[in-house]
C-alpha atoms as a PDB file:
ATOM      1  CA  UNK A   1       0.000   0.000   0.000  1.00  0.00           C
ATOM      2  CA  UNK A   2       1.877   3.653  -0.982  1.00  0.00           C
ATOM      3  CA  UNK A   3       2.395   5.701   1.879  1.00  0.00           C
ATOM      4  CA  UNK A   4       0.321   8.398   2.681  1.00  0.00           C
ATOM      5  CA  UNK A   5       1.768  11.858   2.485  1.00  0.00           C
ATOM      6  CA  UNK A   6       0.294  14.999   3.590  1.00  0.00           C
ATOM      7  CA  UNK A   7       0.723  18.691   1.306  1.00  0.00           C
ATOM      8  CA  UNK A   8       4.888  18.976   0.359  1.00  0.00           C
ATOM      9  CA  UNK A   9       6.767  22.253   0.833  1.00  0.00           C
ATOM     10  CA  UNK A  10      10.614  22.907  -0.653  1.00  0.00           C
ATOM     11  CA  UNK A  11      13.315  22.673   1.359  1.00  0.00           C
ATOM     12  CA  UNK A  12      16.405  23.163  -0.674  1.00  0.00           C
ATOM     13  CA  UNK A  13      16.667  25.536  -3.963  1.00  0.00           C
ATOM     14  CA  UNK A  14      18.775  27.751  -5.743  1.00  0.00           C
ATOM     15  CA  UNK A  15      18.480  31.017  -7.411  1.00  0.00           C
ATOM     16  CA  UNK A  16      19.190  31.672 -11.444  1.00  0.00           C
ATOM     17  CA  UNK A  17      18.809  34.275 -13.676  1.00  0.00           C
ATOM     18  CA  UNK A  18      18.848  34.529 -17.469  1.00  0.00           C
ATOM     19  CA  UNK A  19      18.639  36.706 -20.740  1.00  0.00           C
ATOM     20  CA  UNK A  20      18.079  35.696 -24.362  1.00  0.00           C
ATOM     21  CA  UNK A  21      17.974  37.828 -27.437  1.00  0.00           C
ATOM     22  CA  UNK A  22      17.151  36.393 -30.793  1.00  0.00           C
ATOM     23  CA  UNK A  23      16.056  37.788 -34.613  1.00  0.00           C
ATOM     24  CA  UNK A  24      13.326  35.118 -34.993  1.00  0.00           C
ATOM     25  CA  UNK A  25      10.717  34.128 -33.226  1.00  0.00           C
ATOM     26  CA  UNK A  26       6.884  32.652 -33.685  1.00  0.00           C
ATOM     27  CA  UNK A  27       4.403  35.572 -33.653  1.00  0.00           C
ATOM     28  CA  UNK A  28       2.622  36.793 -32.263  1.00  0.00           C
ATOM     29  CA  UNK A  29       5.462  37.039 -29.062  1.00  0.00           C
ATOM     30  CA  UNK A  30       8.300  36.140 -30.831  1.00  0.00           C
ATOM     31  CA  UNK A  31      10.394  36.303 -27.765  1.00  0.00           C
ATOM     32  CA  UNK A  32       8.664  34.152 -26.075  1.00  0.00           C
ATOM     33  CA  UNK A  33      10.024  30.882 -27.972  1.00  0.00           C
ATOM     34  CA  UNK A  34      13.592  31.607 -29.240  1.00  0.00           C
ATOM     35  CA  UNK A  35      14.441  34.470 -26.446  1.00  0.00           C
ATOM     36  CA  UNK A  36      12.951  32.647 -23.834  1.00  0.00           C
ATOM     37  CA  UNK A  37      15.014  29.506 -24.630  1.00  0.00           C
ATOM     38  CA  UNK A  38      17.842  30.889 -24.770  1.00  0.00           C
ATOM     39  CA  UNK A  39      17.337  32.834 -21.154  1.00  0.00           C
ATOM     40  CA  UNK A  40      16.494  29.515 -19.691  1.00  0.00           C
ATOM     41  CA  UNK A  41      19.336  27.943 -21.046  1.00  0.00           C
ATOM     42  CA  UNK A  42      21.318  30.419 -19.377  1.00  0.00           C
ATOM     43  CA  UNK A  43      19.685  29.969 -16.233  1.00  0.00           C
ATOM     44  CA  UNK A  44      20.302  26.397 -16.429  1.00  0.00           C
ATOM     45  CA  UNK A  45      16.656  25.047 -16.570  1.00  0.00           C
ATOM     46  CA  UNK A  46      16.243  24.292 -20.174  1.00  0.00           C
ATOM     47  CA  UNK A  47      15.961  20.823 -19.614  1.00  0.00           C
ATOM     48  CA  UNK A  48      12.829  21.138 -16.820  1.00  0.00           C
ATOM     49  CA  UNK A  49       9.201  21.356 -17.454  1.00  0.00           C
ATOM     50  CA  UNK A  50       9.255  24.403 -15.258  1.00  0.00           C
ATOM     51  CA  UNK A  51       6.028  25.485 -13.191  1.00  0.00           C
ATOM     52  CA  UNK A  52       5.179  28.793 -11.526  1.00  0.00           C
ATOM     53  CA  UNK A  53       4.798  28.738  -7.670  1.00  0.00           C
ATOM     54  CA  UNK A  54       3.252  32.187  -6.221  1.00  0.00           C
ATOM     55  CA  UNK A  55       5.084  33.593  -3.545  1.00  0.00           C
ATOM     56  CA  UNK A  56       5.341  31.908   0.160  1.00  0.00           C
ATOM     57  CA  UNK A  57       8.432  30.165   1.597  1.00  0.00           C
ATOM     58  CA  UNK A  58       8.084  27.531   4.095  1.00  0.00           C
ATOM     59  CA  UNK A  59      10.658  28.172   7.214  1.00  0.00           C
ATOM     60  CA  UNK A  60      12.668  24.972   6.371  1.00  0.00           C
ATOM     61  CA  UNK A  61      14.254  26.465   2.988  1.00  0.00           C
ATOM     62  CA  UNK A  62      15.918  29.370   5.020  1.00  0.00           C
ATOM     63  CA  UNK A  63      19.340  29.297   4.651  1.00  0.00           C
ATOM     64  CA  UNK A  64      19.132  26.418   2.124  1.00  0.00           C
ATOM     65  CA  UNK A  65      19.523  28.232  -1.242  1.00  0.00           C
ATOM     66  CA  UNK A  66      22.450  28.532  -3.285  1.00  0.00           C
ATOM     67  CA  UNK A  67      23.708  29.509  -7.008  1.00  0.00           C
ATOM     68  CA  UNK A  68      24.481  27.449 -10.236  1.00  0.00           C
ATOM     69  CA  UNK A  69      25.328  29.815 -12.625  1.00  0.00           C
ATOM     70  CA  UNK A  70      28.437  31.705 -12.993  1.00  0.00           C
ATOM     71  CA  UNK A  71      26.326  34.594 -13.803  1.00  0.00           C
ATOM     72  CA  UNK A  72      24.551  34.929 -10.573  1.00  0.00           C
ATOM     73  CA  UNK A  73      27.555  33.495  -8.339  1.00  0.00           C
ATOM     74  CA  UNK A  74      29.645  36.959  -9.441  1.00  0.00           C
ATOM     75  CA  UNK A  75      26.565  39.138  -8.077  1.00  0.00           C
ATOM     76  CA  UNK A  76      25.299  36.940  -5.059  1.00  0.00           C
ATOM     77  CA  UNK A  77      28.572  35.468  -4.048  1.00  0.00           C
ATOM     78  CA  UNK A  78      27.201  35.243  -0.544  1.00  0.00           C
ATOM     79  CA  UNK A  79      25.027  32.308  -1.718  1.00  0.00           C
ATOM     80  CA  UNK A  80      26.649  29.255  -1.377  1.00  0.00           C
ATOM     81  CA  UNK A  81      27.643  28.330  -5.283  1.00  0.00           C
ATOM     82  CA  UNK A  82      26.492  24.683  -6.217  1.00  0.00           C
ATOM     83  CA  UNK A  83      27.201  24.205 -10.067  1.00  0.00           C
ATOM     84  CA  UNK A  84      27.431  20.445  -9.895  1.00  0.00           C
ATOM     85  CA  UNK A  85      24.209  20.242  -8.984  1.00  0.00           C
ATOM     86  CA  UNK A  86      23.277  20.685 -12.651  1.00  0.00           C
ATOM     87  CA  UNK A  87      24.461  17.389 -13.232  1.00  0.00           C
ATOM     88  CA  UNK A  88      22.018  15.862 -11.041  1.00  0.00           C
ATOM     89  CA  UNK A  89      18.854  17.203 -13.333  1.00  0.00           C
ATOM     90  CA  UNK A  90      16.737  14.758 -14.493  1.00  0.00           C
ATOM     91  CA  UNK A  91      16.019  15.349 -18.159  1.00  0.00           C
ATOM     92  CA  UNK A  92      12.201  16.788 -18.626  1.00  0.00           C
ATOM     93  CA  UNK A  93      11.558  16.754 -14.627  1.00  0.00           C
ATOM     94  CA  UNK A  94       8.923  19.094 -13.224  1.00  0.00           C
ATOM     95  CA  UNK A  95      10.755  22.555 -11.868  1.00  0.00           C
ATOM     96  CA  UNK A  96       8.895  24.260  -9.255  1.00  0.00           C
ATOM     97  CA  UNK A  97      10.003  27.850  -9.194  1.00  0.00           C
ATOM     98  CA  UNK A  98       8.952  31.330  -8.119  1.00  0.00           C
ATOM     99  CA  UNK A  99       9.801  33.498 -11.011  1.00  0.00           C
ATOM    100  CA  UNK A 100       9.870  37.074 -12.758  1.00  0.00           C
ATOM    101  CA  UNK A 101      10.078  36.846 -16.237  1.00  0.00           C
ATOM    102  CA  UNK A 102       9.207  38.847 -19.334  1.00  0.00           C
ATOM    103  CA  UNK A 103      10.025  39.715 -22.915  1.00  0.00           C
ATOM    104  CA  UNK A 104       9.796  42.778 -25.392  1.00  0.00           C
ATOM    105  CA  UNK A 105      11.189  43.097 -28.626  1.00  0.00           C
ATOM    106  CA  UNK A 106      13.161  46.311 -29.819  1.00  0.00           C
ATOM    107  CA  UNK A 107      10.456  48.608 -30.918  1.00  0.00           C
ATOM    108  CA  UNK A 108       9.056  48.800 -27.838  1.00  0.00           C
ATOM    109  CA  UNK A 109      11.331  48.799 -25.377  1.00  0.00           C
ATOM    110  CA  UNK A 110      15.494  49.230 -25.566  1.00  0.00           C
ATOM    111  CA  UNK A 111      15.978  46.915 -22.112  1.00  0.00           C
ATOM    112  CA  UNK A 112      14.188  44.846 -19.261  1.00  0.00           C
ATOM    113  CA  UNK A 113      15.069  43.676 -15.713  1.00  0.00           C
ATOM    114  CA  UNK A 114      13.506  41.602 -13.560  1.00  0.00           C
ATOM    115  CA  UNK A 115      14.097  40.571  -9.720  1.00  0.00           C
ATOM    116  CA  UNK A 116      12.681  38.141  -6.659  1.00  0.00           C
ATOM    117  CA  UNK A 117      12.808  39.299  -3.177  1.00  0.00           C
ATOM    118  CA  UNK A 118      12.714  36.772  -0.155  1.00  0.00           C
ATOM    119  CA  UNK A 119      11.166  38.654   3.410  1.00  0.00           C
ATOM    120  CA  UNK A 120      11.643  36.376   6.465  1.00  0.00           C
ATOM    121  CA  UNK A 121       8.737  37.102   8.878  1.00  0.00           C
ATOM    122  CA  UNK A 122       7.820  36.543  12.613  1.00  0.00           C
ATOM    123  CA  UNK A 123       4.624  36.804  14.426  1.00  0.00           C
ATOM    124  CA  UNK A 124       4.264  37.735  18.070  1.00  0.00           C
ATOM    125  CA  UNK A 125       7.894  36.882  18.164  1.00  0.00           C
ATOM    126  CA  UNK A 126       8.035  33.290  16.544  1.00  0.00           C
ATOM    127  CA  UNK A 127       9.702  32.570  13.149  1.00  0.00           C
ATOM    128  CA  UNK A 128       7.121  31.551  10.968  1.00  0.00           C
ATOM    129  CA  UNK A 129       8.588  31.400   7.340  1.00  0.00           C
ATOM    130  CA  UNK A 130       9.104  33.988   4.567  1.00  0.00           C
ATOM    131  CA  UNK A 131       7.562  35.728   1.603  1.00  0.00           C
ATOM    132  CA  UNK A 132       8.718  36.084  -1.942  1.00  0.00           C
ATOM    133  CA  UNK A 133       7.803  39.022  -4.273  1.00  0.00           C
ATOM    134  CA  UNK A 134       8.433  39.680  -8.300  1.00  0.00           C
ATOM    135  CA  UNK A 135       9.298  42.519 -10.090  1.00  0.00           C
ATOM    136  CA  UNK A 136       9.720  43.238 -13.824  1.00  0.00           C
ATOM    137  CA  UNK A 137      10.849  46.736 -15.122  1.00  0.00           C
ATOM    138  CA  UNK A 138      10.786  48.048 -19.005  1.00  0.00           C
ATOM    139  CA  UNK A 139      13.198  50.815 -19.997  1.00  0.00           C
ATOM    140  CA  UNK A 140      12.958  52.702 -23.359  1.00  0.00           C
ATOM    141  CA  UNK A 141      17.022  53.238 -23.199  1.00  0.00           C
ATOM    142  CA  UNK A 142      20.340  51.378 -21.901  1.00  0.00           C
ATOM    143  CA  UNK A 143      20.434  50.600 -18.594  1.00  0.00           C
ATOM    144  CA  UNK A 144      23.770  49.433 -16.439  1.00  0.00           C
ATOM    145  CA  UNK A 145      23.519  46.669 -13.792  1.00  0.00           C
ATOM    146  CA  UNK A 146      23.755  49.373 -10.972  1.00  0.00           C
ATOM    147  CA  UNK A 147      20.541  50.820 -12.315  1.00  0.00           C
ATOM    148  CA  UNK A 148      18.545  47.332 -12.750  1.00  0.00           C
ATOM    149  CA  UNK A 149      19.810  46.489  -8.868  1.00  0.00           C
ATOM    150  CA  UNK A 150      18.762  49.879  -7.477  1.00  0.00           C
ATOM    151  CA  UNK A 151      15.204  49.906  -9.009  1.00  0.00           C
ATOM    152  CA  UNK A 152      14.344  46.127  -8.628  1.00  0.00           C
ATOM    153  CA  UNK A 153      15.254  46.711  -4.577  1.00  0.00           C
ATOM    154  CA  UNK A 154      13.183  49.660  -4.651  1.00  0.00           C
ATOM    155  CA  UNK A 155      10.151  47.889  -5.977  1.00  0.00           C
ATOM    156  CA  UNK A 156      10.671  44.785  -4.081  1.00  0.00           C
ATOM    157  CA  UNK A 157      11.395  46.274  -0.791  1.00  0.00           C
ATOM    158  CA  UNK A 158       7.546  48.307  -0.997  1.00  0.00           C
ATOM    159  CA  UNK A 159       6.065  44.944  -2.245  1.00  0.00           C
ATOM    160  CA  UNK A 160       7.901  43.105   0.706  1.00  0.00           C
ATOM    161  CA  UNK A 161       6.910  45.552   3.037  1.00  0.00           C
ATOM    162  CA  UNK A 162       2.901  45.252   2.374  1.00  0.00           C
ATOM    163  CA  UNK A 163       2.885  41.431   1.850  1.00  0.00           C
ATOM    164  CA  UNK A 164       3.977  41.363   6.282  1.00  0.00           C
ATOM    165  CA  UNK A 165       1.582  44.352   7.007  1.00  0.00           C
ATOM    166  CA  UNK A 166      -1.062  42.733   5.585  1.00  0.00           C
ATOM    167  CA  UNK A 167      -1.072  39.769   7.490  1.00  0.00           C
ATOM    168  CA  UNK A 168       0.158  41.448  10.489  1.00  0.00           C
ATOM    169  CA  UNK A 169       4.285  40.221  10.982  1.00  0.00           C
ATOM    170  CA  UNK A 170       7.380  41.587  11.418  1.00  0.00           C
ATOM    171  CA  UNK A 171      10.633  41.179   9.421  1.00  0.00           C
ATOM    172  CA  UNK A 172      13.157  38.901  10.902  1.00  0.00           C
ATOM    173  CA  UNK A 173      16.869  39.161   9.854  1.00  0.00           C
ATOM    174  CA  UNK A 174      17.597  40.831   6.388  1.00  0.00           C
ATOM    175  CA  UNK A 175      15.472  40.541   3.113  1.00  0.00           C
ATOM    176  CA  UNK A 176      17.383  38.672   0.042  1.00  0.00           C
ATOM    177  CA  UNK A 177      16.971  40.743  -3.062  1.00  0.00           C
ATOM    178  CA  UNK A 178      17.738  39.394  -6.492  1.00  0.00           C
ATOM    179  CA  UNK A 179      18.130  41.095 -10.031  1.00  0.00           C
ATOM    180  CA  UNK A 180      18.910  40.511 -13.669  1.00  0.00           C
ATOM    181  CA  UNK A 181      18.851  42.804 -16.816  1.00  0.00           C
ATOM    182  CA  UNK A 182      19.057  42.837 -20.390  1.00  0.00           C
ATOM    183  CA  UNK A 183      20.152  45.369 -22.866  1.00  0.00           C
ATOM    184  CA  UNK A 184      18.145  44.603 -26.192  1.00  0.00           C
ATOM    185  CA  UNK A 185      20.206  44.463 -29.565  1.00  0.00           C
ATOM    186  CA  UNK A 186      18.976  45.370 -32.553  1.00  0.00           C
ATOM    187  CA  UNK A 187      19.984  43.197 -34.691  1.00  0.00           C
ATOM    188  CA  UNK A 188      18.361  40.458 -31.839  1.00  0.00           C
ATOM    189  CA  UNK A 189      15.373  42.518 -31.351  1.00  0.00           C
ATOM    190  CA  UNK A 190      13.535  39.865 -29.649  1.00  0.00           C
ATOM    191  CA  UNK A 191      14.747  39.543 -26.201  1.00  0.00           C
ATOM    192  CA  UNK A 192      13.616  37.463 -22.639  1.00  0.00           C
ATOM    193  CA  UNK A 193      14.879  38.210 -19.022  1.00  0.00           C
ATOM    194  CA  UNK A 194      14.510  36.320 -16.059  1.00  0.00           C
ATOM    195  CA  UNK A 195      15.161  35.777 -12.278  1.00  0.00           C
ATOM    196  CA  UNK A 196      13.798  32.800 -10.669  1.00  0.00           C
ATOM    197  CA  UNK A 197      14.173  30.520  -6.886  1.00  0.00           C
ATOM    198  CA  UNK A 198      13.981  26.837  -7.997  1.00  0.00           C
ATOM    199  CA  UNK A 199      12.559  24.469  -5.728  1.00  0.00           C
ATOM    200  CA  UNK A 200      14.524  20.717  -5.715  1.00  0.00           C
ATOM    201  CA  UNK A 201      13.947  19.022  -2.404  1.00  0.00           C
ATOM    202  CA  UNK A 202      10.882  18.676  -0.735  1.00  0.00           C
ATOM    203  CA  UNK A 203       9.425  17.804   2.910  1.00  0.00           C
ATOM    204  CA  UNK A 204       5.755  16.726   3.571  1.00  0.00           C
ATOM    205  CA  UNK A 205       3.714  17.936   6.684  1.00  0.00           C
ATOM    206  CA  UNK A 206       1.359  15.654   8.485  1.00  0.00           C
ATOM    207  CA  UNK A 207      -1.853  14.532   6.780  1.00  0.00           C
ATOM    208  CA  UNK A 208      -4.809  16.454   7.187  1.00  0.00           C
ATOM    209  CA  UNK A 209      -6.885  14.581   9.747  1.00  0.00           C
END
């Protein structure tokens, strides 16, 4: 007889970024085949059927996230960096992530960035988890990284902020802020950004009874 599990929650994860540009695409979002490809492939999920959490963290996965990419190692070198993980994917597995992701081609808009914010909260003194929040920015010029880093922890510091007064908490410890950009070319005027938490290891509470 299978064992009887009750609802899972993640307890280990990393955190990736990417950015694709492309000239081709399938209308009528061309950057959302080619350019989005491309920025998972950089992020190193290209190979996972990847699924979109919303935005609360179970207390177990504090302290249990780290990097796989070069990419976001050099700007969150705090993070523990875990690149031979990638070799334990499982070809066409089922990626749970929280992510902020969008694309625009070069007509539109000249650059996008994108970001995930983590809020650790208590209530009436007692850890009780954390909160994530998204952000995506369009820019109709260049930006720098300084710029995409400044803005996303703007907006995800005020979206942080009302996700604990709403239900009443208080932040515990510091808030982990996460960013990525792109630049769009114009000769790849089709162009995907990213910044995602992906969710690997799971625990089960007790069955509902």
């Amino acid at each position: 007889m299978d064992e009887m599990k009750g609802t899972r929650y993640p307890i280990f994860g990393f955190v990736t970024g990417g950015t694709g540009a492309f000239n081709d695409g399938i209308p009528p979002q061309p950057y959302e085949t080619f350019a989005y490809d491309l920025a998972l492939h950089e992020a190193g999920i290209e190979n996972f059927n990847v699924i979109p959490y919303t935005s609360v963290m179970p207390p177990e996965i504090r302290g249990n996230l780290v990097t796989i990419t070069p990419e976001m190692n050099q700007k969150f070198h705090y993070l523990p960096f875990r690149p031979d993980i990638k070799d334990q994917f499982h070809h066409g597995a089922v990626l749970e992530v929280i992510v902020a992701g969008s694309g625009a081609n070069y007509v539109e808009h000249k650059a996008i960035a994108t970001g995930v914010g983590i809020v650790w909260a208590k209530k009436n003194g007692k850890f009780v988890g954390g909160f994530a929040a998204e952000y995506v920015q369009y820019y109709d010029s260049k930006i720098d990284d300084e710029i995409a880093g400044a803005e996303a922890r703007m907006w995800l510091n005020k979206s942080l902020n009302h996700e604990l007064s709403m239900r009443g908490m208080e932040q515990d410890g510091d808030k982990e802020l996460f960013h990525n950009f792109i630049n769009i070319p114009s000769d790849n005027p089709f162009a995907y950004c990213l910044t995602a938490i992906g969710f690997l290891n799971f625990g089960y509470a007790p069955l509902a009874k």
